[in-house]
N, C-alpha and C. Protein backbone atom coordinates (compact mmCIF):
# COMPACT_ATOMS: atom_id res chain seq x y z
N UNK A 1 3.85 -15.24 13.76
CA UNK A 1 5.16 -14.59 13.68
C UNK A 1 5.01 -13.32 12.83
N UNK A 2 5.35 -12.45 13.28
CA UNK A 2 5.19 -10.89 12.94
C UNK A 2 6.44 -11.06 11.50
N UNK A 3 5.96 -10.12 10.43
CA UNK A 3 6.65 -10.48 9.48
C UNK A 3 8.07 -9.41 9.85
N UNK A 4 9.11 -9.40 9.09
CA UNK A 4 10.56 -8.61 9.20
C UNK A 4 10.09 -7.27 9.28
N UNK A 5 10.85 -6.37 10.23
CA UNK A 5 10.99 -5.79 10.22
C UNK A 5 10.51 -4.59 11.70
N UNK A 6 10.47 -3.45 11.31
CA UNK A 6 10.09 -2.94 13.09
C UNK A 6 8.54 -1.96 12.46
N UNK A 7 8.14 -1.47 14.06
CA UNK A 7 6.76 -0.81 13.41
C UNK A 7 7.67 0.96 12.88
N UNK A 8 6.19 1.33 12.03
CA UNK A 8 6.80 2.66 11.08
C UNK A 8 7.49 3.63 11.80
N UNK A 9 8.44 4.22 11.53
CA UNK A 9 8.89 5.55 12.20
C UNK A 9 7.96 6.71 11.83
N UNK A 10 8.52 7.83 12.45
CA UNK A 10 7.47 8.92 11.68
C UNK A 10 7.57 9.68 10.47
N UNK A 11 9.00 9.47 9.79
CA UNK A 11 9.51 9.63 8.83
C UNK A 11 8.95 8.97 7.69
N UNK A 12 8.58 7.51 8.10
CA UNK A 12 8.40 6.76 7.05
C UNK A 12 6.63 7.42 7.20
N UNK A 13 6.07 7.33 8.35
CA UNK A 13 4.88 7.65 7.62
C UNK A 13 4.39 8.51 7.28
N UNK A 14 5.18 10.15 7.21
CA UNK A 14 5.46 10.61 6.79
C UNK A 14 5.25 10.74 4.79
N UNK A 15 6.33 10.45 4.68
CA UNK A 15 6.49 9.39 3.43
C UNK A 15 5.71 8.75 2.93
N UNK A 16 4.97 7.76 3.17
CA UNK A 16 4.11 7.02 2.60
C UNK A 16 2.83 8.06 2.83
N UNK A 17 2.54 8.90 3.80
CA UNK A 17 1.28 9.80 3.49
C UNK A 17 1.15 10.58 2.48
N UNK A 18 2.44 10.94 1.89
CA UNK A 18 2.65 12.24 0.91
C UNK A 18 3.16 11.44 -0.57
N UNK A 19 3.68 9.73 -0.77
CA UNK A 19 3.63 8.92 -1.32
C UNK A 19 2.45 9.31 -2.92
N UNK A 20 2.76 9.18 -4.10
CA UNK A 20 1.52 8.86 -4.93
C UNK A 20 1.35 7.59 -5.49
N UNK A 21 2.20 6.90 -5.76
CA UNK A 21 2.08 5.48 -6.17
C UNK A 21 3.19 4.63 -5.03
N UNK A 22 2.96 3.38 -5.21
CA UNK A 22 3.64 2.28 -4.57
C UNK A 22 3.98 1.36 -5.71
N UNK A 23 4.35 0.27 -4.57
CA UNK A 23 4.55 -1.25 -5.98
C UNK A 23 4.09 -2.08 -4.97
N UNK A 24 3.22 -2.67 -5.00
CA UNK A 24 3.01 -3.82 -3.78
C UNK A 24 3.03 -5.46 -5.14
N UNK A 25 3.55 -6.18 -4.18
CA UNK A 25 3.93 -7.12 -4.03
C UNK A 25 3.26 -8.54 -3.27
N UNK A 26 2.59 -9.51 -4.17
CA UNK A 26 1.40 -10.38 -3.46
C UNK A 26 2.51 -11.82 -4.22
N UNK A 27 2.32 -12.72 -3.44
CA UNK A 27 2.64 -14.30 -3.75
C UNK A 27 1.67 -15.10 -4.32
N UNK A 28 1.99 -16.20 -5.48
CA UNK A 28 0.98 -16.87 -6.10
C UNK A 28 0.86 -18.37 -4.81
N UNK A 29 -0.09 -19.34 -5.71
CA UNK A 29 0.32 -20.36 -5.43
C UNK A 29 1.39 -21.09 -5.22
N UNK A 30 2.27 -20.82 -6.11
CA UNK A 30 3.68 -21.68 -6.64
C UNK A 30 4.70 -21.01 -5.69
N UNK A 31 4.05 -19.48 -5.29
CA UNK A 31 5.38 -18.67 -4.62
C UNK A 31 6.07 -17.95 -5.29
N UNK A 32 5.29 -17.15 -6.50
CA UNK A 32 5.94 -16.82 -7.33
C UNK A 32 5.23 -14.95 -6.97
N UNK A 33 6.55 -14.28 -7.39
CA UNK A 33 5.92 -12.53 -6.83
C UNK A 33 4.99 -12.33 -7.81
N UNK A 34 3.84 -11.82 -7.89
CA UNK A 34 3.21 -10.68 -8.57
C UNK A 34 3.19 -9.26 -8.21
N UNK A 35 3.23 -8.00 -8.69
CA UNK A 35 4.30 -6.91 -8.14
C UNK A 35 3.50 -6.18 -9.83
N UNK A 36 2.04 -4.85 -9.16
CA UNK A 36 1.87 -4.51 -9.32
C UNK A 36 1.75 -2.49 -9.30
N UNK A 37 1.66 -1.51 -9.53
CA UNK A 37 1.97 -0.25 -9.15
C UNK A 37 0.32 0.08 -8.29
N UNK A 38 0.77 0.25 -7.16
CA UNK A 38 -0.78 1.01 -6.65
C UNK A 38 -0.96 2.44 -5.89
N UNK A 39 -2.47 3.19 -6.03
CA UNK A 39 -2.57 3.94 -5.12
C UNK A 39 -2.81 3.60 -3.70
N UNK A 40 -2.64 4.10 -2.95
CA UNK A 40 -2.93 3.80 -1.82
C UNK A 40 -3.40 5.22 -0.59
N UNK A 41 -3.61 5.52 1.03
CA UNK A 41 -3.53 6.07 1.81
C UNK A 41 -2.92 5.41 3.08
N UNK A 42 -2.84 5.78 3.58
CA UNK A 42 -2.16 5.55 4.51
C UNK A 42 -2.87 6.44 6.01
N UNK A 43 -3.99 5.58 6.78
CA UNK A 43 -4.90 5.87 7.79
C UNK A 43 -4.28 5.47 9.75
N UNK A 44 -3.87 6.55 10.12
CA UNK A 44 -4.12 6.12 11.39
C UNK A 44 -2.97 6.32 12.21
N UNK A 45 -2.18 6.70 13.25
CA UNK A 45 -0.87 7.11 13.56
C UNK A 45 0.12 6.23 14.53
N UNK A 46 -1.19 5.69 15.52
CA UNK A 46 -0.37 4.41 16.28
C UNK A 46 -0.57 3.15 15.90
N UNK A 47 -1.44 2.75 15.30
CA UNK A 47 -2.07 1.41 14.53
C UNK A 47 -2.03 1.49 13.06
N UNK A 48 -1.41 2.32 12.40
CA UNK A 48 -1.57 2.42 11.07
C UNK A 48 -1.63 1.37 10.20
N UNK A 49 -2.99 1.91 9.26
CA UNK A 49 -3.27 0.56 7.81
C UNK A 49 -2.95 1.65 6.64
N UNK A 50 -2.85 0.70 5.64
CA UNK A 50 -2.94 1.16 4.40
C UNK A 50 -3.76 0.39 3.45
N UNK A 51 -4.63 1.32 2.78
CA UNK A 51 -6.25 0.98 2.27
C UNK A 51 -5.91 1.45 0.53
N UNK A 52 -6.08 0.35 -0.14
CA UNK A 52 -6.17 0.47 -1.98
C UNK A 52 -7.54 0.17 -2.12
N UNK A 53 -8.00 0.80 -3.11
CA UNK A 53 -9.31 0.52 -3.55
C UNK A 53 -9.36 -0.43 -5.03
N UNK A 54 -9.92 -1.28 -5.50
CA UNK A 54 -10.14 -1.77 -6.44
C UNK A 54 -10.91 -0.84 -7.58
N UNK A 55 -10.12 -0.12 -7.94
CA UNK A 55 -11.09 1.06 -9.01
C UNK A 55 -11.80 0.86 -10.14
N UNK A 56 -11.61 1.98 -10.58
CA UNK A 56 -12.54 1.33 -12.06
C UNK A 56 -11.70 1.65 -13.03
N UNK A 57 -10.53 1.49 -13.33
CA UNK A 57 -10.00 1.59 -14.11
C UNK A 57 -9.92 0.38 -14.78
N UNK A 58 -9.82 0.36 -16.30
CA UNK A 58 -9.99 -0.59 -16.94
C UNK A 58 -9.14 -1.84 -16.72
N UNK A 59 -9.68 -2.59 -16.52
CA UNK A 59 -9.31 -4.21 -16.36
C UNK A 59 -9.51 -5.22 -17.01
N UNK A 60 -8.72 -6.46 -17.24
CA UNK A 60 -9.12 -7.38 -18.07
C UNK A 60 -10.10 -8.68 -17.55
N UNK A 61 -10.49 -8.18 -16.31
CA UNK A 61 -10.68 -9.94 -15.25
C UNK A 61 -11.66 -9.02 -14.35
N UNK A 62 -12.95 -9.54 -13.93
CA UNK A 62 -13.42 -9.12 -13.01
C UNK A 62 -12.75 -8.96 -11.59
N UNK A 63 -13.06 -8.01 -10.70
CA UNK A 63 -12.05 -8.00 -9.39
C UNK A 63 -11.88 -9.16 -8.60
N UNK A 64 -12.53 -10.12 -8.64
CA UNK A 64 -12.32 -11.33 -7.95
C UNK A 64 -10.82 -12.10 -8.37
N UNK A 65 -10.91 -11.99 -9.69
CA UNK A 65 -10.04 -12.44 -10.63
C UNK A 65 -8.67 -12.03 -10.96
N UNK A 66 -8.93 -10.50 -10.55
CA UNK A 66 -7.17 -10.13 -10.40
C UNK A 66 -6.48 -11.12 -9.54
N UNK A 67 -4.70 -10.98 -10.30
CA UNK A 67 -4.17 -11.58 -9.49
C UNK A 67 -4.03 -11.27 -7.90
N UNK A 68 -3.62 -9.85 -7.76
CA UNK A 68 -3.26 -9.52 -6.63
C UNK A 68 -4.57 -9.72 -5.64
N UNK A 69 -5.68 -9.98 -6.03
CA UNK A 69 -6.88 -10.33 -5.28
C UNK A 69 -7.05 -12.27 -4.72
N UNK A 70 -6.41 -12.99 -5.59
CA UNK A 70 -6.49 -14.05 -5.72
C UNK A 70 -5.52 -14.58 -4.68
N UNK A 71 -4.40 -13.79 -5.27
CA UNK A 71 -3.15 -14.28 -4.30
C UNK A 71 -3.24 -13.59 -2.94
N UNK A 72 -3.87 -12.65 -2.46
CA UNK A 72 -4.29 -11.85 -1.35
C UNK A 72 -5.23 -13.54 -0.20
N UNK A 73 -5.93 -13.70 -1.14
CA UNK A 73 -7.20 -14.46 -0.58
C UNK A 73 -6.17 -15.61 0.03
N UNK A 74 -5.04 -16.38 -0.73
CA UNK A 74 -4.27 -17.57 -0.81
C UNK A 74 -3.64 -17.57 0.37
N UNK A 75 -2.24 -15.96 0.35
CA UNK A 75 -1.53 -15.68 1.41
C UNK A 75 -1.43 -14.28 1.51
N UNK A 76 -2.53 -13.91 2.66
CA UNK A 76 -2.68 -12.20 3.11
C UNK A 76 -0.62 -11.80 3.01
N UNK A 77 0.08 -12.40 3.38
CA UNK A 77 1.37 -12.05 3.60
C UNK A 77 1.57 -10.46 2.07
N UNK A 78 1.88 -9.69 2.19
CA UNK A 78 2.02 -8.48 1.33
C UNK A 78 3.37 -7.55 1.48
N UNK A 79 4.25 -7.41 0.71
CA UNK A 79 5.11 -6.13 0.50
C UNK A 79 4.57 -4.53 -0.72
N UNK A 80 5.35 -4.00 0.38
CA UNK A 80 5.44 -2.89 -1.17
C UNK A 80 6.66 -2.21 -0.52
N UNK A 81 6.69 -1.28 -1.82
CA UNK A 81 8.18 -0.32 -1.62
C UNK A 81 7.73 0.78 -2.41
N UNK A 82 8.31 2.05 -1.80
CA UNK A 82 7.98 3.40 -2.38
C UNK A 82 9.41 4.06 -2.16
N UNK A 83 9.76 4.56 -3.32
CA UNK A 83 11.28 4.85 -3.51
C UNK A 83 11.20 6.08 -4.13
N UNK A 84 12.63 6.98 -4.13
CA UNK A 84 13.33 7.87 -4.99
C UNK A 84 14.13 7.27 -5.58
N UNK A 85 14.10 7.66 -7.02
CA UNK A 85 15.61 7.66 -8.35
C UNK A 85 16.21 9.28 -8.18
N UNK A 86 17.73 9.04 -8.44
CA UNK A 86 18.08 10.32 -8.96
C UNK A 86 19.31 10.05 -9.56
N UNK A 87 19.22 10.73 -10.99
CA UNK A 87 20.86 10.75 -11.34
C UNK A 87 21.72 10.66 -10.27
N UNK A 88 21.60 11.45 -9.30
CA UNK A 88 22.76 11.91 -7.94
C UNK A 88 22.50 10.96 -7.37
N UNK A 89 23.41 9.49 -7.28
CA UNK A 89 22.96 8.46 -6.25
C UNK A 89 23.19 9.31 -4.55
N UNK A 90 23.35 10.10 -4.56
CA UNK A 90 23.86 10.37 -2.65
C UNK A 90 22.20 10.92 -2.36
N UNK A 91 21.35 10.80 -3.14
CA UNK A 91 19.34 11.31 -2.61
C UNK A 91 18.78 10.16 -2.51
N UNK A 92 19.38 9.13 -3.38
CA UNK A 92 18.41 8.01 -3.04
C UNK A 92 17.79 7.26 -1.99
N UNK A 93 16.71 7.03 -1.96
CA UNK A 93 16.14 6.23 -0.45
C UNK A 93 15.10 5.59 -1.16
N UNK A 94 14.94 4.53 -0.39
CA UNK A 94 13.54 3.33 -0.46
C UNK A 94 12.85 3.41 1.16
N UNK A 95 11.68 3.04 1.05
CA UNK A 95 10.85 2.56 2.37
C UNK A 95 10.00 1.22 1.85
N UNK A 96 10.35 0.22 2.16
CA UNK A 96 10.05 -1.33 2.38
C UNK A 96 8.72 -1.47 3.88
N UNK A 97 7.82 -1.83 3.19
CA UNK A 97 6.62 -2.07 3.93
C UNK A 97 5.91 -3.35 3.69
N UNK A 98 5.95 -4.22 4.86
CA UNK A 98 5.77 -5.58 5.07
C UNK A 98 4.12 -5.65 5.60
N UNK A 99 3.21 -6.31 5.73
CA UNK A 99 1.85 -6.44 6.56
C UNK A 99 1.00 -7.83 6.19
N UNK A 100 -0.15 -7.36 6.35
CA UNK A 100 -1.22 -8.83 5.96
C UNK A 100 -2.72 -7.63 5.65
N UNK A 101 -2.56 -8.18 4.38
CA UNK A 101 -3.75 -7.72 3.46
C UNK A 101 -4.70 -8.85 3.66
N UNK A 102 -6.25 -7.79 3.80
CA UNK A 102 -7.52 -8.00 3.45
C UNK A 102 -8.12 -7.13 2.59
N UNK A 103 -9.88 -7.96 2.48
CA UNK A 103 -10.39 -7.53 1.34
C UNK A 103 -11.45 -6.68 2.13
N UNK A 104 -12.08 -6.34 1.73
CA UNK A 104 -13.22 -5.15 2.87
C UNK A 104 -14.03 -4.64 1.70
N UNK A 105 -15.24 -5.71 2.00
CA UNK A 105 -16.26 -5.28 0.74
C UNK A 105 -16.93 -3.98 1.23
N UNK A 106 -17.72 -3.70 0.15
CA UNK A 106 -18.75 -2.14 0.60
C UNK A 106 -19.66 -2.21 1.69
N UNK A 107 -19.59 -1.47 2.10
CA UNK A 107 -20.51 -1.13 3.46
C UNK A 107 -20.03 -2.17 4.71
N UNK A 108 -18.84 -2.54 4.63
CA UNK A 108 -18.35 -3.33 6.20
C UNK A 108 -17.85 -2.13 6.73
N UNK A 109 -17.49 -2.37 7.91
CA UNK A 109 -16.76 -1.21 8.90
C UNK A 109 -15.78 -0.93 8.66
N UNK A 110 -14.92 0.48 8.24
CA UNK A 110 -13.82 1.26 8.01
C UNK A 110 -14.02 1.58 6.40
N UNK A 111 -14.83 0.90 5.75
CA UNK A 111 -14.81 0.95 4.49
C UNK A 111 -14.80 2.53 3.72
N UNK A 112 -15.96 3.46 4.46
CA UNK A 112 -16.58 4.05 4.49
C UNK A 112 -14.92 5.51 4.47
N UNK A 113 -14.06 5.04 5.38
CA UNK A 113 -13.06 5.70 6.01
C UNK A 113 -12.22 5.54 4.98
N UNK A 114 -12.20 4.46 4.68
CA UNK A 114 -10.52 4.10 3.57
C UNK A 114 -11.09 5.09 2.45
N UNK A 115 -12.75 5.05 1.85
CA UNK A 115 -12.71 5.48 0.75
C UNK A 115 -12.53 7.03 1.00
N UNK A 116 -13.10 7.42 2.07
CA UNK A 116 -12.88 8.77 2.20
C UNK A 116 -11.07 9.43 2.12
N UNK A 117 -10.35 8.60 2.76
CA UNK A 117 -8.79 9.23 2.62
C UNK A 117 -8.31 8.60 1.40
N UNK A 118 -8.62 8.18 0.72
CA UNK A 118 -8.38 8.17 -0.47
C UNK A 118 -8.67 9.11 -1.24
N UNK A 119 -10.10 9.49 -1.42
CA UNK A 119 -10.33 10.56 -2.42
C UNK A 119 -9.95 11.79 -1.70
N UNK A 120 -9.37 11.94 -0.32
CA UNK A 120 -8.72 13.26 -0.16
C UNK A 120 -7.83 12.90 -0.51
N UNK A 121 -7.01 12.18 -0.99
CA UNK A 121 -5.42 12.11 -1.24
C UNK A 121 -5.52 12.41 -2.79
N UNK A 122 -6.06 11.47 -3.57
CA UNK A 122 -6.20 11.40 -5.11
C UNK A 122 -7.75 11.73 -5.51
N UNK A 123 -7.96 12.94 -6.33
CA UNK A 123 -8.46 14.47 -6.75
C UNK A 123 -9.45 12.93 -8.45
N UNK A 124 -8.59 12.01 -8.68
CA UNK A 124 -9.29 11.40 -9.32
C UNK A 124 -10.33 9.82 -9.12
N UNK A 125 -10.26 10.16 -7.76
CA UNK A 125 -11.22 9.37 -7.00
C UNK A 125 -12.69 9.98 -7.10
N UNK A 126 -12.78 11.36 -7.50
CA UNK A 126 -14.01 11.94 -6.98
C UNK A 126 -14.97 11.59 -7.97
N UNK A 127 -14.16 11.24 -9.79
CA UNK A 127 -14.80 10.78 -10.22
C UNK A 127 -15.31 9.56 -10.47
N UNK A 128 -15.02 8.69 -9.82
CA UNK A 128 -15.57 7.29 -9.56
C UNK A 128 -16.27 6.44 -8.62
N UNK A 129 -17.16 5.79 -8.79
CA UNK A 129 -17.94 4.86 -7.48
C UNK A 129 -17.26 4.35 -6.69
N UNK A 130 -16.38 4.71 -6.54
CA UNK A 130 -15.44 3.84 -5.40
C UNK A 130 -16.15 3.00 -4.32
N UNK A 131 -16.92 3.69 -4.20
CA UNK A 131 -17.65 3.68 -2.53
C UNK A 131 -18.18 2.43 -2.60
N UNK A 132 -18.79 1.44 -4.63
CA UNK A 132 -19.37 0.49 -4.17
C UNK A 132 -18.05 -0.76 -4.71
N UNK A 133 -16.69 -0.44 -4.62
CA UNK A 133 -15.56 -1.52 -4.65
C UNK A 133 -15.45 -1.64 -3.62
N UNK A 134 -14.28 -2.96 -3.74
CA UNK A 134 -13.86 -3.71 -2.44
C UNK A 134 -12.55 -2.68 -2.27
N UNK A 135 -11.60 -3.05 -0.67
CA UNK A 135 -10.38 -2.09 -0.65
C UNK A 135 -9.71 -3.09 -0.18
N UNK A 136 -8.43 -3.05 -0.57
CA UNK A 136 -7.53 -3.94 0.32
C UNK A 136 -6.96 -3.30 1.34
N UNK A 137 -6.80 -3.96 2.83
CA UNK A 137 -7.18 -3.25 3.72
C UNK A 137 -5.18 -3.99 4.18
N UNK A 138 -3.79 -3.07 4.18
CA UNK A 138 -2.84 -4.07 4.67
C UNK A 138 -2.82 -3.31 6.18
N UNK A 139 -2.95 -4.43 7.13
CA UNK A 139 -2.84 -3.94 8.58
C UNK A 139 -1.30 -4.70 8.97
N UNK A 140 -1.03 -4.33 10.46
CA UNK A 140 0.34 -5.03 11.17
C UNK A 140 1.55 -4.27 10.62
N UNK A 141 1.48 -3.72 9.78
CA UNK A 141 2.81 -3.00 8.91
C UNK A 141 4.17 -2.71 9.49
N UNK A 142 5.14 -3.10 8.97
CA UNK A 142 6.40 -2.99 9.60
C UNK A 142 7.28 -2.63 8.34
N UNK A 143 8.26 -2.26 8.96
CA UNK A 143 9.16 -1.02 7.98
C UNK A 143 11.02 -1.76 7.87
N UNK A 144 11.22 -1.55 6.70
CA UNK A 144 12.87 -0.79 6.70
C UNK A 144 13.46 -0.04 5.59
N UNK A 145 13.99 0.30 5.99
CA UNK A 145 14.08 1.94 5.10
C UNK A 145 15.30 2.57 4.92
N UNK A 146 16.19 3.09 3.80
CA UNK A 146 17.34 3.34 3.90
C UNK A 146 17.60 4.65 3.10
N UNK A 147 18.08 5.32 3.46
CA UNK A 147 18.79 6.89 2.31
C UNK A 147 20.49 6.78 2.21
N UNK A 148 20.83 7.18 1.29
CA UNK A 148 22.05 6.93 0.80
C UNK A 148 23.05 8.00 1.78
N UNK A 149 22.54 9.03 1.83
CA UNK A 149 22.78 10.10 3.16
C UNK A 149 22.73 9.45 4.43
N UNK A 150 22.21 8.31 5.02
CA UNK A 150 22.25 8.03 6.07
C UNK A 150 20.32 8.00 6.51
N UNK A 151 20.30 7.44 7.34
CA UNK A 151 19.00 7.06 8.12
C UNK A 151 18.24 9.04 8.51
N UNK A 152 19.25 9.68 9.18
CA UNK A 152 18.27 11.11 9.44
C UNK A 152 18.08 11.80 8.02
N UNK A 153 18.72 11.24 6.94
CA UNK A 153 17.85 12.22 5.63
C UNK A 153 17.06 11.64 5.57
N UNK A 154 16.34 10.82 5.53
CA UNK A 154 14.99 10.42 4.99
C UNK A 154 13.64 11.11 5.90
N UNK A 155 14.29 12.11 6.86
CA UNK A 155 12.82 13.02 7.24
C UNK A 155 13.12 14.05 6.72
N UNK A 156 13.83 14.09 5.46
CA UNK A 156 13.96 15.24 4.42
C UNK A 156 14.17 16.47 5.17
């Protein structure tokens, strides 16, 4: 069963291409959210995935050990949301993105791809090994999305 929602408009992907952070959203055991901030890209126009890299930014737990890795492995099921604030509530909009995350160690197929649109997106990828982390790979992605203006502002 395909999770809620419909596949991306072009607005939204749009949006999530030009996006710098997210919040994705992984389930524990118990069913409980974990709901971390990530980078991400966003690869591909009729099949589109979205690819995070496990960086090197300082961590307390080897990457196996993160939560969002743990709970990934448990139930691929994944959200995130990438939003505007504004004093002026009449700008506000969210885009809600539903899929099924994997892990995609170094040197499997696409790997090679995710890391590359990543470090064209984020300028502080170039300084890191990326190339020998894992990426979480969310495929199937489905959307809903709202602007306080109505559904045609959100292609700005």
């Amino acid at each position: 069963m395909p999770p809620p929602g419909r596949p991306l408009r072009k607005e939204e992907r749009d949006i999530l291409g030009e996006a710098r952070v997210g919040r994705l959203a992984t389930v524990d055991v118990w069913n409980r959210p974990a709901i971390v901030p990530f980078c991400f890209a966003l690869i591909g126009e009729h099949d589109p995935i979205v690819v995070s890299v496990l960086d090197e930014k300082p961590k307390r737990v080897a990457d196996a050990d993160l939560v969002r890795v743990r709970n990934i492995g448990r139930n691929p099921g994944v959200a995130f949301v990438i939003d505007h604030y504004d004093e002026d509530w009449s700008v506000l909009w969210f885009v809600h993105v539903r899929g099924q995350a994997s892990l995609l160690p170094p040197g499997a197929d696409g790997h090679a791809a995710a890391i590359e649109a990543l470090r064209q997106k984020y300028s502080q990828y170039g300084e890191m090994a990326i190339e020998s982390r894992p990426v979480i790979v969310i495929a199937g992605l489905r959307a809903t999305s709202w602007h306080a203006a109505g559904p045609a502002a959100l292609s700005r």
